[in-house]
PDB file of N, CA and C in Angstrom:
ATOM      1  N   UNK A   1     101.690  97.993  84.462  1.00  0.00           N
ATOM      2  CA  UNK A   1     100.609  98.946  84.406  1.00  0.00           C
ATOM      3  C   UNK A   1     100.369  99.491  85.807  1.00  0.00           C
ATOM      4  N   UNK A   2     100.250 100.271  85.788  1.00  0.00           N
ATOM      5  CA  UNK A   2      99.804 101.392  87.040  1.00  0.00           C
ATOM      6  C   UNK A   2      98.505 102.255  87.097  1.00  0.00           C
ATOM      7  N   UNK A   3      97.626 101.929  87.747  1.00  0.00           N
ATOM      8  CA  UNK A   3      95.931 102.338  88.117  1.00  0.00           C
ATOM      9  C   UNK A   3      96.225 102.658  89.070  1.00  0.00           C
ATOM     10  N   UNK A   4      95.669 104.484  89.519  1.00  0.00           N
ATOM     11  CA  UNK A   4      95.852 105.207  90.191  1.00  0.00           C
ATOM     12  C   UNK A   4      94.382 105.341  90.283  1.00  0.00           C
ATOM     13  N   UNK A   5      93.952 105.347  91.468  1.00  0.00           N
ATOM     14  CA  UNK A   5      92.376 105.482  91.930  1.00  0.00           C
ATOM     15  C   UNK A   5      92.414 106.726  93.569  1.00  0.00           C
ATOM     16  N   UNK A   6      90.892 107.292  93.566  1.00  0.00           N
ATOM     17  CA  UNK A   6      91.009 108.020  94.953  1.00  0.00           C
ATOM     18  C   UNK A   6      89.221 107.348  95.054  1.00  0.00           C
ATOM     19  N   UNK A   7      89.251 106.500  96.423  1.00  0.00           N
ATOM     20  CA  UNK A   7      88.092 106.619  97.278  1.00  0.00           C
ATOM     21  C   UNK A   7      89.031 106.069  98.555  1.00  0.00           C
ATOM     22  N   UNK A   8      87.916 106.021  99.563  1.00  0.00           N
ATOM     23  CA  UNK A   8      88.241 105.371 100.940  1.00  0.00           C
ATOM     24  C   UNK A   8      88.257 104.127 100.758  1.00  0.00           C
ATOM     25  N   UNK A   9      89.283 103.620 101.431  1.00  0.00           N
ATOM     26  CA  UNK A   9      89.317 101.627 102.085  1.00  0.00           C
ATOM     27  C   UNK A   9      88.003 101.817 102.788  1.00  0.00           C
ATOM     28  N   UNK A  10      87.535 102.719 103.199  1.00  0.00           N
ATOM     29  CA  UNK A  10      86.241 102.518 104.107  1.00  0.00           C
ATOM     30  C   UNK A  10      84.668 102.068 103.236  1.00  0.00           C
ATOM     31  N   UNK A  11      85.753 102.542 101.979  1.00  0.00           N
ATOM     32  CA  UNK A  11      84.235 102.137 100.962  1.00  0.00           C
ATOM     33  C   UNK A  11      84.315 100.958 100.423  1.00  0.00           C
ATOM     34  N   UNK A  12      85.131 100.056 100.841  1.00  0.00           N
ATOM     35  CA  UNK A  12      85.676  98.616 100.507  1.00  0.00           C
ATOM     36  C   UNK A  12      85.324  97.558 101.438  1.00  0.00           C
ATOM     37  N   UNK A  13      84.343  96.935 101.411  1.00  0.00           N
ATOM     38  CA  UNK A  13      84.021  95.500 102.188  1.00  0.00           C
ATOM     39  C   UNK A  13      85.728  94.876 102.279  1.00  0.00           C
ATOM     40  N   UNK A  14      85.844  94.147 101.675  1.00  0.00           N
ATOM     41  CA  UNK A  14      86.918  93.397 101.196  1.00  0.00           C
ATOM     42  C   UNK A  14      87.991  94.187 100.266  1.00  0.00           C
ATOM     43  N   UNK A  15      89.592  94.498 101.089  1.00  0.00           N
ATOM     44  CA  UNK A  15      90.380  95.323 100.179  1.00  0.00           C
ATOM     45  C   UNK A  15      91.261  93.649  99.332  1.00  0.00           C
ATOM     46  N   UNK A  16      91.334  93.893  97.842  1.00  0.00           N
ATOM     47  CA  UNK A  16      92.124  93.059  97.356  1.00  0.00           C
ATOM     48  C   UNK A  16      93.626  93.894  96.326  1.00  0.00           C
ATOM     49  N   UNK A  17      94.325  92.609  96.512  1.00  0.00           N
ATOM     50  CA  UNK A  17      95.547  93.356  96.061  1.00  0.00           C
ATOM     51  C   UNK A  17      96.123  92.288  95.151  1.00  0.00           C
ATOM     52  N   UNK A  18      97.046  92.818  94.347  1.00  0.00           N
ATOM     53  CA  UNK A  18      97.647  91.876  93.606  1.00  0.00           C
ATOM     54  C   UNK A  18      99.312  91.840  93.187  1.00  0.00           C
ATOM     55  N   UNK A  19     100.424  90.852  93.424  1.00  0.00           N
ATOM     56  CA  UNK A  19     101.546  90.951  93.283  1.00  0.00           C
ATOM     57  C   UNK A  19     101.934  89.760  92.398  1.00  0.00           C
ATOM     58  N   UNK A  20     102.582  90.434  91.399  1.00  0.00           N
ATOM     59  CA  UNK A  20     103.771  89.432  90.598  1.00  0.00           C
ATOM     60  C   UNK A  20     104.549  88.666  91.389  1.00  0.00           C
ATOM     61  N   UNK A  21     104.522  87.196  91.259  1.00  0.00           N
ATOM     62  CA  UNK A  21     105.479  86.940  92.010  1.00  0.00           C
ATOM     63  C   UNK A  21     106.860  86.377  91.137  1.00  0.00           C
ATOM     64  N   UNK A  22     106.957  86.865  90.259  1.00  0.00           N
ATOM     65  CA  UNK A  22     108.419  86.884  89.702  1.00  0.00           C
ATOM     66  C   UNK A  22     108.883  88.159  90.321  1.00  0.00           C
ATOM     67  N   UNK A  23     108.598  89.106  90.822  1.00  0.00           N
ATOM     68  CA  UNK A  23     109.603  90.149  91.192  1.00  0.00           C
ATOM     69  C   UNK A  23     110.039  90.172  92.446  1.00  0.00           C
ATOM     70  N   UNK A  24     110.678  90.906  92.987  1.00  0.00           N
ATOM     71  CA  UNK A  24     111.950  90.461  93.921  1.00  0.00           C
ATOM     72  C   UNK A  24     111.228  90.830  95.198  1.00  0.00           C
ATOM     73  N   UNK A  25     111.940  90.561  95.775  1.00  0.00           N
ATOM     74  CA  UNK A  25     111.493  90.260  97.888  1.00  0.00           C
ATOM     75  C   UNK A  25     111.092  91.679  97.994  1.00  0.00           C
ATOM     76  N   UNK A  26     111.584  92.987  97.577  1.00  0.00           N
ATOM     77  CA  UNK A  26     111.360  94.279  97.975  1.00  0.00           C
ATOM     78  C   UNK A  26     109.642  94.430  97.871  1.00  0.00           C
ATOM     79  N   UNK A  27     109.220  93.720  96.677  1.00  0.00           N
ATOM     80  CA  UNK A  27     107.738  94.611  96.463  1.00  0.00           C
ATOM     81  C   UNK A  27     106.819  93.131  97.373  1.00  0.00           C
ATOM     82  N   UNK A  28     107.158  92.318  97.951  1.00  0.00           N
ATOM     83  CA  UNK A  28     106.900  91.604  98.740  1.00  0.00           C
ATOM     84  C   UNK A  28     106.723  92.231 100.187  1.00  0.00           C
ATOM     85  N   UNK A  29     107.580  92.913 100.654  1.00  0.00           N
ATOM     86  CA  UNK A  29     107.764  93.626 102.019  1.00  0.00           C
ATOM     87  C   UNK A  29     107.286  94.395 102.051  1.00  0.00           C
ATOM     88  N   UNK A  30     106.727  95.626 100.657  1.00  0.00           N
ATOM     89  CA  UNK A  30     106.136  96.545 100.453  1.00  0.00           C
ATOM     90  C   UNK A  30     104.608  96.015 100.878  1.00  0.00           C
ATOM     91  N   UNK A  31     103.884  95.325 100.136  1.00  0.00           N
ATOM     92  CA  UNK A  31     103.101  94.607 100.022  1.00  0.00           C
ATOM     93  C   UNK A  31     102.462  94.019 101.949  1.00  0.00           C
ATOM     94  N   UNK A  32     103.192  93.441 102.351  1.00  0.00           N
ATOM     95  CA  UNK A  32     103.150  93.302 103.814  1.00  0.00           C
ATOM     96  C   UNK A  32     103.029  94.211 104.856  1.00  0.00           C
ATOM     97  N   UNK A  33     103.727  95.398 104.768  1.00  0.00           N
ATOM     98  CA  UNK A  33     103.253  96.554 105.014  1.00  0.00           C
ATOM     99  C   UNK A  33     101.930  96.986 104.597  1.00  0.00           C
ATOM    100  N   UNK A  34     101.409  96.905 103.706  1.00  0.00           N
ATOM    101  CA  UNK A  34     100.575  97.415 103.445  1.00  0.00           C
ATOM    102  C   UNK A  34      99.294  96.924 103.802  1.00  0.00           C
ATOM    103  N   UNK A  35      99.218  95.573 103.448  1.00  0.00           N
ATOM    104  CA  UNK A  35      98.441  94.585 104.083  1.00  0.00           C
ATOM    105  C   UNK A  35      98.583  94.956 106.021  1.00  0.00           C
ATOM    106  N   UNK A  36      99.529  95.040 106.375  1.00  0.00           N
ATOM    107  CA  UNK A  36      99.430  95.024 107.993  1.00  0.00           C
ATOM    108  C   UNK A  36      98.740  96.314 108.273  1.00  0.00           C
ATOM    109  N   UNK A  37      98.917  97.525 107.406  1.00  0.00           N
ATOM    110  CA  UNK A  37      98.378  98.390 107.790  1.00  0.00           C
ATOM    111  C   UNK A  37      96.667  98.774 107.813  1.00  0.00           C
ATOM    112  N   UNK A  38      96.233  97.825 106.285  1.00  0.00           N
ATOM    113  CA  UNK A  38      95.078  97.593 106.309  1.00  0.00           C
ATOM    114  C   UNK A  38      93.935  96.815 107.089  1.00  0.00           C
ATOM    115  N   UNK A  39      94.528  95.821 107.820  1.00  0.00           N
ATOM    116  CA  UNK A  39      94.176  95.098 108.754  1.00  0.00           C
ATOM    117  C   UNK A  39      93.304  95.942 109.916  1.00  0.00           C
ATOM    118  N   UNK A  40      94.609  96.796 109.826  1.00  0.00           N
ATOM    119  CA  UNK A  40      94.509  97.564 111.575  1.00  0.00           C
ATOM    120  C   UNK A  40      92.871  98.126 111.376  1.00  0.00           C
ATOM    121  N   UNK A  41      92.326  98.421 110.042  1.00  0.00           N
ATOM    122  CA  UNK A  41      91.233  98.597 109.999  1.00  0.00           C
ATOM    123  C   UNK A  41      90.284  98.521 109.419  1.00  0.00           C
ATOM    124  N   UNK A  42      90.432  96.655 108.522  1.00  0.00           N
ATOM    125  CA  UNK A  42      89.566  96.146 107.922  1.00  0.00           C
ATOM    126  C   UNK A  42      89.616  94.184 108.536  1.00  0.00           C
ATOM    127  N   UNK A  43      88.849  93.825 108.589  1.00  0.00           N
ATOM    128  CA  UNK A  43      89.012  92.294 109.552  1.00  0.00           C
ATOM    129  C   UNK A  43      89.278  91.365 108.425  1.00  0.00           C
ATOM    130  N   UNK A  44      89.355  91.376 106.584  1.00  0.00           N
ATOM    131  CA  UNK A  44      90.244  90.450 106.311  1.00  0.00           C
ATOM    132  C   UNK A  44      90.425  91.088 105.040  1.00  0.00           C
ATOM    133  N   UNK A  45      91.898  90.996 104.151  1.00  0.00           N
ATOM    134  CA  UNK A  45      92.362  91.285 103.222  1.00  0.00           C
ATOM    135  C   UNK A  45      92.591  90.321 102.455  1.00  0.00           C
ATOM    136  N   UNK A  46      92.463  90.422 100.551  1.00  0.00           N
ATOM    137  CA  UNK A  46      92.918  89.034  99.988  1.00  0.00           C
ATOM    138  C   UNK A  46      93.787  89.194  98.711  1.00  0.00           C
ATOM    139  N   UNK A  47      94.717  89.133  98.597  1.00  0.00           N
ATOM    140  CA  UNK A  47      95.557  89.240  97.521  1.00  0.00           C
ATOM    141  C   UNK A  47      95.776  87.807  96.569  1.00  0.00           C
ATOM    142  N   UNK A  48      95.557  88.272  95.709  1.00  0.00           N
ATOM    143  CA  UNK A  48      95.908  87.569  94.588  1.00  0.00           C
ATOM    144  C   UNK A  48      97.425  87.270  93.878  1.00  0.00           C
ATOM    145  N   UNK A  49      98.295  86.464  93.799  1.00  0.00           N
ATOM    146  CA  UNK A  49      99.770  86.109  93.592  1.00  0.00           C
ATOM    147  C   UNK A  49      99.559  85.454  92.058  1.00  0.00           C
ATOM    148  N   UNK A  50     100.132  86.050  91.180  1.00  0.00           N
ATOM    149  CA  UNK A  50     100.596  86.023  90.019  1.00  0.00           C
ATOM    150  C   UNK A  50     101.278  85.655  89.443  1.00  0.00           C
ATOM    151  N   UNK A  51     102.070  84.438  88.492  1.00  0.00           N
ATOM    152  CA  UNK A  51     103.443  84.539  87.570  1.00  0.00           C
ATOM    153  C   UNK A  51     103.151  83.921  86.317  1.00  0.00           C
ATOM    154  N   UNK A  52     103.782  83.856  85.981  1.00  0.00           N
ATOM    155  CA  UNK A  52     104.565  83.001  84.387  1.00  0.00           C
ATOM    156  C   UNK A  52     105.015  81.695  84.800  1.00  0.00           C
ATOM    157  N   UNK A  53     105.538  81.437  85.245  1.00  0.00           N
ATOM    158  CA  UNK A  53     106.323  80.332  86.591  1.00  0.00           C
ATOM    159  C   UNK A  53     105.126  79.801  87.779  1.00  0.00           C
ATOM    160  N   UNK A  54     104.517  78.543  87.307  1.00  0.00           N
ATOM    161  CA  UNK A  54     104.142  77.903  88.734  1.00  0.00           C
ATOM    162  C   UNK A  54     104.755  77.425  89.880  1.00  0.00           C
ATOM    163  N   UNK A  55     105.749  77.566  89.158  1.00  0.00           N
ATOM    164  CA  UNK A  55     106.867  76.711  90.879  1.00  0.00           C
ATOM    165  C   UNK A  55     106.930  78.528  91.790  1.00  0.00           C
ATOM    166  N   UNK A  56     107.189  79.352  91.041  1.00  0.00           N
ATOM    167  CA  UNK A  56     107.488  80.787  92.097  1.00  0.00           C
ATOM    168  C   UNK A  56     106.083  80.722  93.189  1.00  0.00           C
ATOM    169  N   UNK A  57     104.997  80.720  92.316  1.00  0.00           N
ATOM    170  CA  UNK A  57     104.116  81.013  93.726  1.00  0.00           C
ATOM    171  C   UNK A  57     103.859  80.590  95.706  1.00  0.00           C
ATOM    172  N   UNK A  58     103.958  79.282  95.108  1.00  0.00           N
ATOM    173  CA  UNK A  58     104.437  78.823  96.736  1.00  0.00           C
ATOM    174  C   UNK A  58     105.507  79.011  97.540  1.00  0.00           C
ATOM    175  N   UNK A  59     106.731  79.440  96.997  1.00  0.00           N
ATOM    176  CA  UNK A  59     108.022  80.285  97.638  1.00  0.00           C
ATOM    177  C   UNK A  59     107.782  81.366  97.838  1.00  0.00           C
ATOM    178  N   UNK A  60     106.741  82.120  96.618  1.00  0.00           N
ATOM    179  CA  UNK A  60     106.569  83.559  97.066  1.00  0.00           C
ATOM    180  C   UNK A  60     105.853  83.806  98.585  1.00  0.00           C
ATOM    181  N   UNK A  61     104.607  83.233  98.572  1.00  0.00           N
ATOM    182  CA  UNK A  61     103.470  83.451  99.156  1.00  0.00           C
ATOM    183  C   UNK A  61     104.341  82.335 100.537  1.00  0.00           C
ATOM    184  N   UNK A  62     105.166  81.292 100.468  1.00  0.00           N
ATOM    185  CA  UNK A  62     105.796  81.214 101.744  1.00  0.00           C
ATOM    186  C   UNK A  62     106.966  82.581 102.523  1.00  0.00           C
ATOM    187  N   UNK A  63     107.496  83.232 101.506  1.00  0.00           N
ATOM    188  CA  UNK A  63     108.029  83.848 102.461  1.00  0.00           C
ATOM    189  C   UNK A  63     107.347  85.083 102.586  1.00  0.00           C
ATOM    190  N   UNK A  64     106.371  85.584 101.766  1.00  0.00           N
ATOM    191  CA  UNK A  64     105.138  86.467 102.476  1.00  0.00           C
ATOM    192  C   UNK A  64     104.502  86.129 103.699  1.00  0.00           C
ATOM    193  N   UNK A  65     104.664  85.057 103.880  1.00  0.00           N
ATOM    194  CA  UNK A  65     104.075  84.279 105.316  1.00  0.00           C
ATOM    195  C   UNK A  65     104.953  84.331 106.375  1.00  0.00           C
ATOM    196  N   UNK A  66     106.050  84.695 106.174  1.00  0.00           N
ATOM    197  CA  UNK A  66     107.060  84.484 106.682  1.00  0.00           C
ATOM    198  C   UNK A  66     107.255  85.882 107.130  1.00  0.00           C
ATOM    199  N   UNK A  67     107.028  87.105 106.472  1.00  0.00           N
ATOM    200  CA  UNK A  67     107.071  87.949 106.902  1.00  0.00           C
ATOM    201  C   UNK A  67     106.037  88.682 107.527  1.00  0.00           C
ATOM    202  N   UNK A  68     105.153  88.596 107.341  1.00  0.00           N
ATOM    203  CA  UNK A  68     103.770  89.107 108.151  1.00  0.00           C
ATOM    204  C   UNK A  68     103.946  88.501 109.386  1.00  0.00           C
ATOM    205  N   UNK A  69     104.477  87.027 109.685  1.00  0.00           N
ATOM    206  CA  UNK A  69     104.273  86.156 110.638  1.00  0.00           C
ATOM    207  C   UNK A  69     105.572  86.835 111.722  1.00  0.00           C
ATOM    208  N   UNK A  70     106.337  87.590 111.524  1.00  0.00           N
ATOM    209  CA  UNK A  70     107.444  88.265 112.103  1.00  0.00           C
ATOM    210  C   UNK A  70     106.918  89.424 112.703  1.00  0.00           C
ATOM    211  N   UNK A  71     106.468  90.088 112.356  1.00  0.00           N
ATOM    212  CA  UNK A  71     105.535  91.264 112.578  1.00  0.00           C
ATOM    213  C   UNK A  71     104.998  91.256 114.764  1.00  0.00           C
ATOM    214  N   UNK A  72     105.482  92.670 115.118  1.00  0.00           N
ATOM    215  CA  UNK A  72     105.325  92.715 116.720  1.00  0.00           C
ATOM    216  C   UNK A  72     103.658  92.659 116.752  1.00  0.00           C
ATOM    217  N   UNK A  73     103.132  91.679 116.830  1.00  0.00           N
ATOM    218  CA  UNK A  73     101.285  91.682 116.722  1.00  0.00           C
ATOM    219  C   UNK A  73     100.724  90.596 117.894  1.00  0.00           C
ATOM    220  N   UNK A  74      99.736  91.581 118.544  1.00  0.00           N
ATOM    221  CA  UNK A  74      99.420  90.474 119.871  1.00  0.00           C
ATOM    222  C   UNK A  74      98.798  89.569 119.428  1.00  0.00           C
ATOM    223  N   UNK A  75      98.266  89.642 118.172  1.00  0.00           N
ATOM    224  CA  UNK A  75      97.351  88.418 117.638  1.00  0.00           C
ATOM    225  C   UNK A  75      98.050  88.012 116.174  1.00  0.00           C
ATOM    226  N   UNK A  76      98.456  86.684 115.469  1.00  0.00           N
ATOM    227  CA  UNK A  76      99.365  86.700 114.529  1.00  0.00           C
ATOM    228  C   UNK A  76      97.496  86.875 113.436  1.00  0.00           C
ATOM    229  N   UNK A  77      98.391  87.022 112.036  1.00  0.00           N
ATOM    230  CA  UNK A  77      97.580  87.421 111.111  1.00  0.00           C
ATOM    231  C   UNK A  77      97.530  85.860 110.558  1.00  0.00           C
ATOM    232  N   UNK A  78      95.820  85.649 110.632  1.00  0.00           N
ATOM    233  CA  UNK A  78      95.293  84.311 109.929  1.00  0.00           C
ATOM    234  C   UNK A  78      95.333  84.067 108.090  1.00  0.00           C
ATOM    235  N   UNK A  79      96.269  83.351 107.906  1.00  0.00           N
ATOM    236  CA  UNK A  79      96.296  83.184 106.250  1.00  0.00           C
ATOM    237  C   UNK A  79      95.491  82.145 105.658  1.00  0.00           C
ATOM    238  N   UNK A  80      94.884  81.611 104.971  1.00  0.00           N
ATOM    239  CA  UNK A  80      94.139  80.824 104.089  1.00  0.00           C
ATOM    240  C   UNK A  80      94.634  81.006 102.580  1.00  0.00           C
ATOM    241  N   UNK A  81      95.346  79.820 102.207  1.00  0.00           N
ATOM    242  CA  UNK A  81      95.618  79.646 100.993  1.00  0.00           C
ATOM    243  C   UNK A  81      93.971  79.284 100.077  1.00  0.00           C
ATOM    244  N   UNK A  82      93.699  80.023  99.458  1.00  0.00           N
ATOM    245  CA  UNK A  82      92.410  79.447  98.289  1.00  0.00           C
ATOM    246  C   UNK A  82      92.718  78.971  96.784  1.00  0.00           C
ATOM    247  N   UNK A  83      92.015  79.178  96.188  1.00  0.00           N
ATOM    248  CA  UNK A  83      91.685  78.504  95.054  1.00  0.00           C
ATOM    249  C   UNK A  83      93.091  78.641  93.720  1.00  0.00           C
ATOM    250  N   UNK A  84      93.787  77.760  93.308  1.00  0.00           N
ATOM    251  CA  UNK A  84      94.596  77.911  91.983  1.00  0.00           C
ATOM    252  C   UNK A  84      93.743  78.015  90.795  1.00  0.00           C
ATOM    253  N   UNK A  85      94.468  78.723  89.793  1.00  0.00           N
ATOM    254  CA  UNK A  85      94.246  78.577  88.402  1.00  0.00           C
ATOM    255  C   UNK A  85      95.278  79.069  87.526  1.00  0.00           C
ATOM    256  N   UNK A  86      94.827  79.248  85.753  1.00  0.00           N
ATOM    257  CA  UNK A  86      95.720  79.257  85.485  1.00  0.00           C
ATOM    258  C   UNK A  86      94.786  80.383  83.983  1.00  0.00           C
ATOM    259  N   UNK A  87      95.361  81.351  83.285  1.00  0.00           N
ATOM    260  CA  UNK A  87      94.905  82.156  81.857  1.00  0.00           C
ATOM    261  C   UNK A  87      96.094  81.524  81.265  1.00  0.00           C
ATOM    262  N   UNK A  88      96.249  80.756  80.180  1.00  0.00           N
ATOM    263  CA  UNK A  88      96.930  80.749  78.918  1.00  0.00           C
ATOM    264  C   UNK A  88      98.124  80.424  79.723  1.00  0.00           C
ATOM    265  N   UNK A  89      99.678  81.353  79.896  1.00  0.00           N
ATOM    266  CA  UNK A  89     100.809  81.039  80.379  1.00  0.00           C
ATOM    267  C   UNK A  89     101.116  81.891  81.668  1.00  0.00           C
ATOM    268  N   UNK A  90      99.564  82.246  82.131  1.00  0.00           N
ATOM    269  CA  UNK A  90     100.082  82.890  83.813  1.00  0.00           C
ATOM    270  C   UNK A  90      99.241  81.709  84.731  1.00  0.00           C
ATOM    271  N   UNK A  91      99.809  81.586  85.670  1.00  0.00           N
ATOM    272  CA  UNK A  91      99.363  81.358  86.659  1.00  0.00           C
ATOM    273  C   UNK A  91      98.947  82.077  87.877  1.00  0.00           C
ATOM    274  N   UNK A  92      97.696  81.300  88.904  1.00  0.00           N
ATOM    275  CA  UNK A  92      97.613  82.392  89.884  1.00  0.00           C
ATOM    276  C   UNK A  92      97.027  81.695  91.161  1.00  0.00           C
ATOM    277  N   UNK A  93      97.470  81.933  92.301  1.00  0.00           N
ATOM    278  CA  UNK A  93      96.474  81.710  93.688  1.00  0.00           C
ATOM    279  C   UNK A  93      96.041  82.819  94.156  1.00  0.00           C
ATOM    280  N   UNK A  94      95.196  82.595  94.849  1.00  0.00           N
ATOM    281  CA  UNK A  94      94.526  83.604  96.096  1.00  0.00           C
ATOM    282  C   UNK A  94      94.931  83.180  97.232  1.00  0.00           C
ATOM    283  N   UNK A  95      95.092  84.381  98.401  1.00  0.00           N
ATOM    284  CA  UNK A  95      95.108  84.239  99.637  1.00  0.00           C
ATOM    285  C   UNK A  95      94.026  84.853 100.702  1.00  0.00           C
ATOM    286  N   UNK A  96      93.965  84.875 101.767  1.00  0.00           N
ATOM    287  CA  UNK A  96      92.555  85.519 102.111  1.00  0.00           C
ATOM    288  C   UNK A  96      93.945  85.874 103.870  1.00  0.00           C
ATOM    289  N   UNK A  97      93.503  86.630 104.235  1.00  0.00           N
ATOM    290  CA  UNK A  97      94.046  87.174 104.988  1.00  0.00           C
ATOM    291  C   UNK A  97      93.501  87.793 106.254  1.00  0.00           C
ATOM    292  N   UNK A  98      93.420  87.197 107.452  1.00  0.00           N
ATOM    293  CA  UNK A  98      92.476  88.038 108.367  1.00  0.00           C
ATOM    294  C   UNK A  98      93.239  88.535 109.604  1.00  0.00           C
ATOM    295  N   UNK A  99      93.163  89.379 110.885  1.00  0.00           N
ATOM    296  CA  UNK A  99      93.277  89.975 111.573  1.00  0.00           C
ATOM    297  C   UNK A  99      93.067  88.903 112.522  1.00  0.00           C
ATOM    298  N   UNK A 100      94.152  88.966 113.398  1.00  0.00           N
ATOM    299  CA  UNK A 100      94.099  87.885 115.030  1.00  0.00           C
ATOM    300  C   UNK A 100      93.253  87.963 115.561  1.00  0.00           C
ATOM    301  N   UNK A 101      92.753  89.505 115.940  1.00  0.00           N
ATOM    302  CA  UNK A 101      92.302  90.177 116.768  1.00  0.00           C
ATOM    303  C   UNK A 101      91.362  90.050 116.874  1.00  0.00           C
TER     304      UNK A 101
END
């Protein structure tokens, strides 16, 4: 599904995002980008990680860590793993995401 919205990130306390993590490394990197860019002008972001599969999430969300943590940044980006759960046959964590700086 695809929700197409128009306001400002500026009208957003807290921007949240959300990724499947059964799908492949590309929408992962996408995702990191996007997050890095939001940073530059919000002090913390929190995405929500998704699957069918509980074992994918902690590989996912490690090499999401892995890539933000690569990133040319004078201050590295602070991650906080939060809360698990689970609807019926998905599973899900949160991450909370803040700015070095």
């Amino acid at each position: 599904m695809r929700v197409e919205y128009s306001f400002g990130i500026e009208n957003v306390e807290v921007p949240y995002f959300s990724v499947e993590s059964a799908e492949g490394p590309e929408k992962l990197f996408r995702l990191a980008t996007l997050v890095m860019n939001v940073l530059e002008i919000k002090p913390r972001v929190d995405v929500i990680f998704h699957s069918p599969n509980v074992a994918d999430l902690p590989k996912k969300i490690a090499a999401f860590e892995q890539i933000l943590n690569s990133a040319p940044r004078p201050s590295p980006v602070k991650i906080e793993q939060g809360e698990d759960g689970s609807l019926g046959n998905s599973y899900y964590r949160w991450v909370s995401l803040r700015s070095g700086s």
